[in-house]
C-alpha atoms as a PDB file:
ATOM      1  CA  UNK A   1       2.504 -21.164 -11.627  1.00  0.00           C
ATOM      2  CA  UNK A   2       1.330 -18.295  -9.201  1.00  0.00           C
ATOM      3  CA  UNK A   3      -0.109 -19.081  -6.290  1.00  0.00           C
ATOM      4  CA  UNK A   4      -0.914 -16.185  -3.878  1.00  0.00           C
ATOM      5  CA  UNK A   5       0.060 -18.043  -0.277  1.00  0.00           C
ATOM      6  CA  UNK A   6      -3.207 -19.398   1.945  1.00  0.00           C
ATOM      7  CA  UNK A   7      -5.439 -19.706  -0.764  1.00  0.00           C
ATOM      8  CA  UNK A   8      -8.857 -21.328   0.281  1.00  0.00           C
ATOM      9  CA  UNK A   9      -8.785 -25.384   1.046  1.00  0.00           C
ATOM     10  CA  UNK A  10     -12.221 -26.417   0.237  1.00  0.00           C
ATOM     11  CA  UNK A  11     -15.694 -24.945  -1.351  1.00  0.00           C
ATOM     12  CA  UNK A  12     -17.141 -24.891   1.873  1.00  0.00           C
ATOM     13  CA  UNK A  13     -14.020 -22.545   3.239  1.00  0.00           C
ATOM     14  CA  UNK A  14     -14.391 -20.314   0.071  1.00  0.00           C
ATOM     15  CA  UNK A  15     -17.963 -19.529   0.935  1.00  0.00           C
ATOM     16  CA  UNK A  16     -17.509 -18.619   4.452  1.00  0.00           C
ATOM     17  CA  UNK A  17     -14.660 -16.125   3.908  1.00  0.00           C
ATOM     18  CA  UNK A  18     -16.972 -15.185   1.359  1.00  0.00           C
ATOM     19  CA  UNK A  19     -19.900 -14.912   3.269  1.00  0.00           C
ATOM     20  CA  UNK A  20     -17.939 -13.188   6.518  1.00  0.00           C
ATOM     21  CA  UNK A  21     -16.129 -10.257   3.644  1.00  0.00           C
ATOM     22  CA  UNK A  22     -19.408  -9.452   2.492  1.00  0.00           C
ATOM     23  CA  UNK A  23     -21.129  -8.665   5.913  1.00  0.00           C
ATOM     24  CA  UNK A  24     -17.936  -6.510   6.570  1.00  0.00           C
ATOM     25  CA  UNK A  25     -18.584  -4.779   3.284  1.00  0.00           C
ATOM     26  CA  UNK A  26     -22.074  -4.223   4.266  1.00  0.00           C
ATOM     27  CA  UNK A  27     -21.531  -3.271   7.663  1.00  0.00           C
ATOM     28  CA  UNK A  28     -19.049  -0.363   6.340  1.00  0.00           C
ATOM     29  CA  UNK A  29     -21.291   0.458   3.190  1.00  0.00           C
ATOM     30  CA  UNK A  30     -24.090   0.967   5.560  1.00  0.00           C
ATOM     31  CA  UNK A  31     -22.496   3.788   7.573  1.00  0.00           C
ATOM     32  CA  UNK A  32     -21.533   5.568   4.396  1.00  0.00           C
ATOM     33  CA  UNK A  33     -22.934   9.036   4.130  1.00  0.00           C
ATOM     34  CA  UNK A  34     -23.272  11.602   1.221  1.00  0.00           C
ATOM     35  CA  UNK A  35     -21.173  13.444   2.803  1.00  0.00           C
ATOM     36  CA  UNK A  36     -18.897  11.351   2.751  1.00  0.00           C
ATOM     37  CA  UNK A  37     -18.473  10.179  -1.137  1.00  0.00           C
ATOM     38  CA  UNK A  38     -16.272  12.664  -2.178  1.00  0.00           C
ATOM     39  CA  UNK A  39     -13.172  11.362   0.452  1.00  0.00           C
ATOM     40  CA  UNK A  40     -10.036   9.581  -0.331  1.00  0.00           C
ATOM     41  CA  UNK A  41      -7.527   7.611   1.534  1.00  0.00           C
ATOM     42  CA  UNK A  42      -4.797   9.573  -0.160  1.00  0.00           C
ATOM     43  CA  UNK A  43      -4.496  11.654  -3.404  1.00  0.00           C
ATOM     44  CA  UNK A  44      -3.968   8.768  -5.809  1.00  0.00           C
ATOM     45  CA  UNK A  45      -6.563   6.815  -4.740  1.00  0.00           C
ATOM     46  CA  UNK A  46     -10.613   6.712  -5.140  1.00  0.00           C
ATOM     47  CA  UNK A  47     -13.146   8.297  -3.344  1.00  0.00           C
ATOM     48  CA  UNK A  48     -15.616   6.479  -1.504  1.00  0.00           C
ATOM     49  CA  UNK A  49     -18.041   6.969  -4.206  1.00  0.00           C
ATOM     50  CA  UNK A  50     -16.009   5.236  -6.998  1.00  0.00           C
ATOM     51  CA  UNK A  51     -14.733   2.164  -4.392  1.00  0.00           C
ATOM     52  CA  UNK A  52     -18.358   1.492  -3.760  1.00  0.00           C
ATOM     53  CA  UNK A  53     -19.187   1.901  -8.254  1.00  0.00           C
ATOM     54  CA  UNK A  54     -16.277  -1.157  -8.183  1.00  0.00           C
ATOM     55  CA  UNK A  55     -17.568  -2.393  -5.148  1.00  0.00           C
ATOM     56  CA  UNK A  56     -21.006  -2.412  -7.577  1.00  0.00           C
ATOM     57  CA  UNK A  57     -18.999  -3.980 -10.523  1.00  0.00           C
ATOM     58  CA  UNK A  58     -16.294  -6.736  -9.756  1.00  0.00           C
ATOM     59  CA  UNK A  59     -18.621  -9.329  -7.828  1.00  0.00           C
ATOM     60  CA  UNK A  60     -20.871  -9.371 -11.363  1.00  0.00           C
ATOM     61  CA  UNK A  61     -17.874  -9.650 -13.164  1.00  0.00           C
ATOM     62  CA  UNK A  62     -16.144 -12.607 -11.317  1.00  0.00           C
ATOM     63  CA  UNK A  63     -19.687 -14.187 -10.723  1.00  0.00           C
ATOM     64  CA  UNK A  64     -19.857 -14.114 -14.823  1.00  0.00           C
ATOM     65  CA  UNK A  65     -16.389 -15.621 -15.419  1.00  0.00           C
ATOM     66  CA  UNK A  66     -16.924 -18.662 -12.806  1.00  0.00           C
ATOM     67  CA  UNK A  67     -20.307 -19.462 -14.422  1.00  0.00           C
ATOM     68  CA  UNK A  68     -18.640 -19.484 -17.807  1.00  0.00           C
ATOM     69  CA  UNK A  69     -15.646 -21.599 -16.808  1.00  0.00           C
ATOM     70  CA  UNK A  70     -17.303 -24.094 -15.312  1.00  0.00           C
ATOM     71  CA  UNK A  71     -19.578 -24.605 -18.223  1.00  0.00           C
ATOM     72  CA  UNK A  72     -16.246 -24.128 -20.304  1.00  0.00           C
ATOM     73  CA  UNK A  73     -13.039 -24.901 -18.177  1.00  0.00           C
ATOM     74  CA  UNK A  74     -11.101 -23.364 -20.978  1.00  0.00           C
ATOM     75  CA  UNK A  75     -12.982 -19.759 -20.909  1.00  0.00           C
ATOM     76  CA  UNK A  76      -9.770 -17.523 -19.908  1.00  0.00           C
ATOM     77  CA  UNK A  77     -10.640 -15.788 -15.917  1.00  0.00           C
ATOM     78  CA  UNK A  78      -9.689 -12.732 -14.398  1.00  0.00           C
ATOM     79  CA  UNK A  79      -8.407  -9.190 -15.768  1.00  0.00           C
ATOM     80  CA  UNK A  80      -6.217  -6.318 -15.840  1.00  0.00           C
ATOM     81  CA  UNK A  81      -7.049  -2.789 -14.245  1.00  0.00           C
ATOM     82  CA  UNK A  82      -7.146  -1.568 -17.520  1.00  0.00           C
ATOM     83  CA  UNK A  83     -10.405  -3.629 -18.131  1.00  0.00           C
ATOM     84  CA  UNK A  84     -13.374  -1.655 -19.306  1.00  0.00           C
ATOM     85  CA  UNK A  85     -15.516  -3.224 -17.215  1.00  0.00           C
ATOM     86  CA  UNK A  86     -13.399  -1.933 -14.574  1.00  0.00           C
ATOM     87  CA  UNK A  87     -13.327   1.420 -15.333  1.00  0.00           C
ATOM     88  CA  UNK A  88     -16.872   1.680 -16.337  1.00  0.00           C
ATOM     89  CA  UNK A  89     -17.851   0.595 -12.782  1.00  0.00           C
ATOM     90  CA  UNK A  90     -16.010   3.196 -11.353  1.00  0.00           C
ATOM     91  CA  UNK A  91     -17.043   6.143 -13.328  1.00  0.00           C
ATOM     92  CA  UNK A  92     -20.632   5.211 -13.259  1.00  0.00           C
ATOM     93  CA  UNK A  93     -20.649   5.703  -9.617  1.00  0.00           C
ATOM     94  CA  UNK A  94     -20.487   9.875 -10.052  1.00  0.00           C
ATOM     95  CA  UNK A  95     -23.212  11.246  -9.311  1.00  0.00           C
ATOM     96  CA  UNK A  96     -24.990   9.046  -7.010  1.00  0.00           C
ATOM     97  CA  UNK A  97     -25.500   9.030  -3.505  1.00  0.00           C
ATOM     98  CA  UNK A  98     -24.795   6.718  -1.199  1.00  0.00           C
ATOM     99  CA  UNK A  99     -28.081   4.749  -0.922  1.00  0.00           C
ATOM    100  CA  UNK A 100     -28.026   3.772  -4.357  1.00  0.00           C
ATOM    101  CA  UNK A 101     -24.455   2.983  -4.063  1.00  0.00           C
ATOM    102  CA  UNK A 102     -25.066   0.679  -1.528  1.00  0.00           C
ATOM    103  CA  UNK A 103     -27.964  -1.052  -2.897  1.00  0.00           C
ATOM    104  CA  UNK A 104     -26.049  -1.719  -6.067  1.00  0.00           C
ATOM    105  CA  UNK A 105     -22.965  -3.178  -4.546  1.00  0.00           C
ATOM    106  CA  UNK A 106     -25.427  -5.263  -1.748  1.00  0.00           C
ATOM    107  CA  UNK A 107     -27.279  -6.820  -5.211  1.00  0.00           C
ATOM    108  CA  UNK A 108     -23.853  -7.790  -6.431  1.00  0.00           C
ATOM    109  CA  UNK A 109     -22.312  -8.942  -3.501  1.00  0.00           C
ATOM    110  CA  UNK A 110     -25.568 -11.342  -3.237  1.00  0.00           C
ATOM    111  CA  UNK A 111     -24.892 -12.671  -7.223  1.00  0.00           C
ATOM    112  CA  UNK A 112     -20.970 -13.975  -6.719  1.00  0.00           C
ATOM    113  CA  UNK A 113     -22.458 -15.492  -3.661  1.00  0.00           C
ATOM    114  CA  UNK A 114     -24.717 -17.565  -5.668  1.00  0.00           C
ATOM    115  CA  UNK A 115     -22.212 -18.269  -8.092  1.00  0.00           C
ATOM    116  CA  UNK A 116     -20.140 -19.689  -5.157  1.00  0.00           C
ATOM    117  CA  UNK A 117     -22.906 -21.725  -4.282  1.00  0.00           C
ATOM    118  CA  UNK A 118     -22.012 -24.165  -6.988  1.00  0.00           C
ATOM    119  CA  UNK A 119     -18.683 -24.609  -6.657  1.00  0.00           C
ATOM    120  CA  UNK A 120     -17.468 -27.921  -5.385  1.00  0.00           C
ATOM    121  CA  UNK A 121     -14.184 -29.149  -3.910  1.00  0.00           C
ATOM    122  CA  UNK A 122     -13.066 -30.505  -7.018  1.00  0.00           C
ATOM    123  CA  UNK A 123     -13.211 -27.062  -8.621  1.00  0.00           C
ATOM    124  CA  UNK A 124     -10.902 -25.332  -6.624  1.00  0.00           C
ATOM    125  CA  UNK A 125      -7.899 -27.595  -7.896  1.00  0.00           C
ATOM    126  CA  UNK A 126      -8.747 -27.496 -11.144  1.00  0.00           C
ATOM    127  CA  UNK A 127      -6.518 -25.508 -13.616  1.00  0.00           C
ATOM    128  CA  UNK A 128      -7.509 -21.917 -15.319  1.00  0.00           C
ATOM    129  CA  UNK A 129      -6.307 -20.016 -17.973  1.00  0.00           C
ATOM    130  CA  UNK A 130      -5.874 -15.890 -16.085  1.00  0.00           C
ATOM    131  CA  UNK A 131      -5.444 -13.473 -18.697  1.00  0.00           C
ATOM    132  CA  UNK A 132      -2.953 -11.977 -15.730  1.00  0.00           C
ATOM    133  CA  UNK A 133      -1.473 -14.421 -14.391  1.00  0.00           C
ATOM    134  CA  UNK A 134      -1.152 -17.696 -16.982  1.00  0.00           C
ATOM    135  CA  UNK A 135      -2.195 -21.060 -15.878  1.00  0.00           C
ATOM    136  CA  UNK A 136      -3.454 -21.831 -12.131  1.00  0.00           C
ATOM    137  CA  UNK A 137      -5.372 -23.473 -10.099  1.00  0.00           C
ATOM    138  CA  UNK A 138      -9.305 -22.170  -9.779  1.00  0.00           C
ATOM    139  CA  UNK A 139      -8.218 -21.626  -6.084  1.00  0.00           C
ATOM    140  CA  UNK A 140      -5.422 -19.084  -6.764  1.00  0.00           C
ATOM    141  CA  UNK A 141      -8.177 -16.932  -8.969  1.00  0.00           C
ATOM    142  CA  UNK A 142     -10.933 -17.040  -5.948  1.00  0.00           C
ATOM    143  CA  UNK A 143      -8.264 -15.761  -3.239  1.00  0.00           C
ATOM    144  CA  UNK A 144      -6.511 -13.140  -5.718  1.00  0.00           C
ATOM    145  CA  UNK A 145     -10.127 -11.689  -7.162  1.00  0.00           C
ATOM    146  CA  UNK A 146     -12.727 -12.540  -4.718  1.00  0.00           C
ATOM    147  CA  UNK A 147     -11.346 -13.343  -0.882  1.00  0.00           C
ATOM    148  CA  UNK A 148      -8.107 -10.906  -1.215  1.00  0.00           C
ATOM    149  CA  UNK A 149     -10.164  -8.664  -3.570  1.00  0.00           C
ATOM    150  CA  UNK A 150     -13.142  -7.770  -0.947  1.00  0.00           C
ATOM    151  CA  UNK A 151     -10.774  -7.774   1.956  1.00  0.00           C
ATOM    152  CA  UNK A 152      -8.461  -4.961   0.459  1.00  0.00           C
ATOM    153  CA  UNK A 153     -11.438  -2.974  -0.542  1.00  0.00           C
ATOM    154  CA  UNK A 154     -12.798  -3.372   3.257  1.00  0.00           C
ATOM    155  CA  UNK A 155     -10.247  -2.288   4.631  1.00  0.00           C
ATOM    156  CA  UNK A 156      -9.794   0.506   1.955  1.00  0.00           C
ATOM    157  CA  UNK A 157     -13.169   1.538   2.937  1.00  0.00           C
ATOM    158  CA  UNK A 158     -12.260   1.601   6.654  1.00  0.00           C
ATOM    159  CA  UNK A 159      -9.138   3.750   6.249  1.00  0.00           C
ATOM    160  CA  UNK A 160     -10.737   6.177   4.292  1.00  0.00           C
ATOM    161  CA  UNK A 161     -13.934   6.374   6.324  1.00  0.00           C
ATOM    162  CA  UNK A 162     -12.012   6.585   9.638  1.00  0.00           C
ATOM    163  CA  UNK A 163      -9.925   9.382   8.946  1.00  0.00           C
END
């Protein structure tokens, strides 16, 4: 089974890294200008603009798949980077400044955190089905996508804001 190491202990614990990522993500978002969408941490990776479209995207996505699999424990979680979803998040950010960016991402940021809300203890040990990563516990899923998820894509933001 994969495990990424540290994963969250209880439902309460999920929600507060939860809780403290997403007023890190909105502290950075905030500063971001116009200006400043087009910028890159290196050549390979995305600009500002398209980290804040994903930003916009993934905590709808993830918020969907833990409302479906705990009405339906066998509904299969997670993706690939190939997903269309994905992608679609990403390239639907061109175009649009930062304001809009922000207020996007904010409003999705605020749904997973709902769809934490109703997560219990019990969940967290219970087993899933990843489409990446085979069977594990709901625990592994929430660090990998959602904790280690938002804190990559903080710091992303940092680095590429800072330089």
């Amino acid at each position: 089974m994969s495990r990424p190491p540290g994963g969250p202990g209880t439902a309460a614990s999920v929600r507060a890294a939860n809780r403290t990522l997403d007023e890190e993500l909105r502290a950075v978002m905030s500063r971001v200008t116009d200006a400043q969408l087009h910028l890159r941490t290196a050549p390979d990776e995305w600009t500002v603009a398209e980290q804040l479209g994903h930003i916009s995207e993934f905590p709808v996505c993830f918020a969907t798949q833990l409302r479906a699999w705990r009405r339906d424990r066998s509904v299969p979680v997670g993706r690939t980077h190939e997903s269309a979803d994905r992608l679609a998040g990403v390239a639907r950010a061109a175009g649009r400044d930062a304001g809009a960016l922000h207020g996007e991402a904010t409003a999705a940021l605020a749904e997973l955190e709902e769809a934490l809300a109703e997560l219990t203890d019990r969940d967290l040990a219970s087993p899933t089905r990843n489409v990446k990563y085979g069977d594990e516990p709901l625990s592994a899923f929430l660090e990998r996508y959602v904790i280690g998820h938002k804190r990559a894509h903080a710091a992303q933001l940092r680095a590429t804001l800072g330089r």
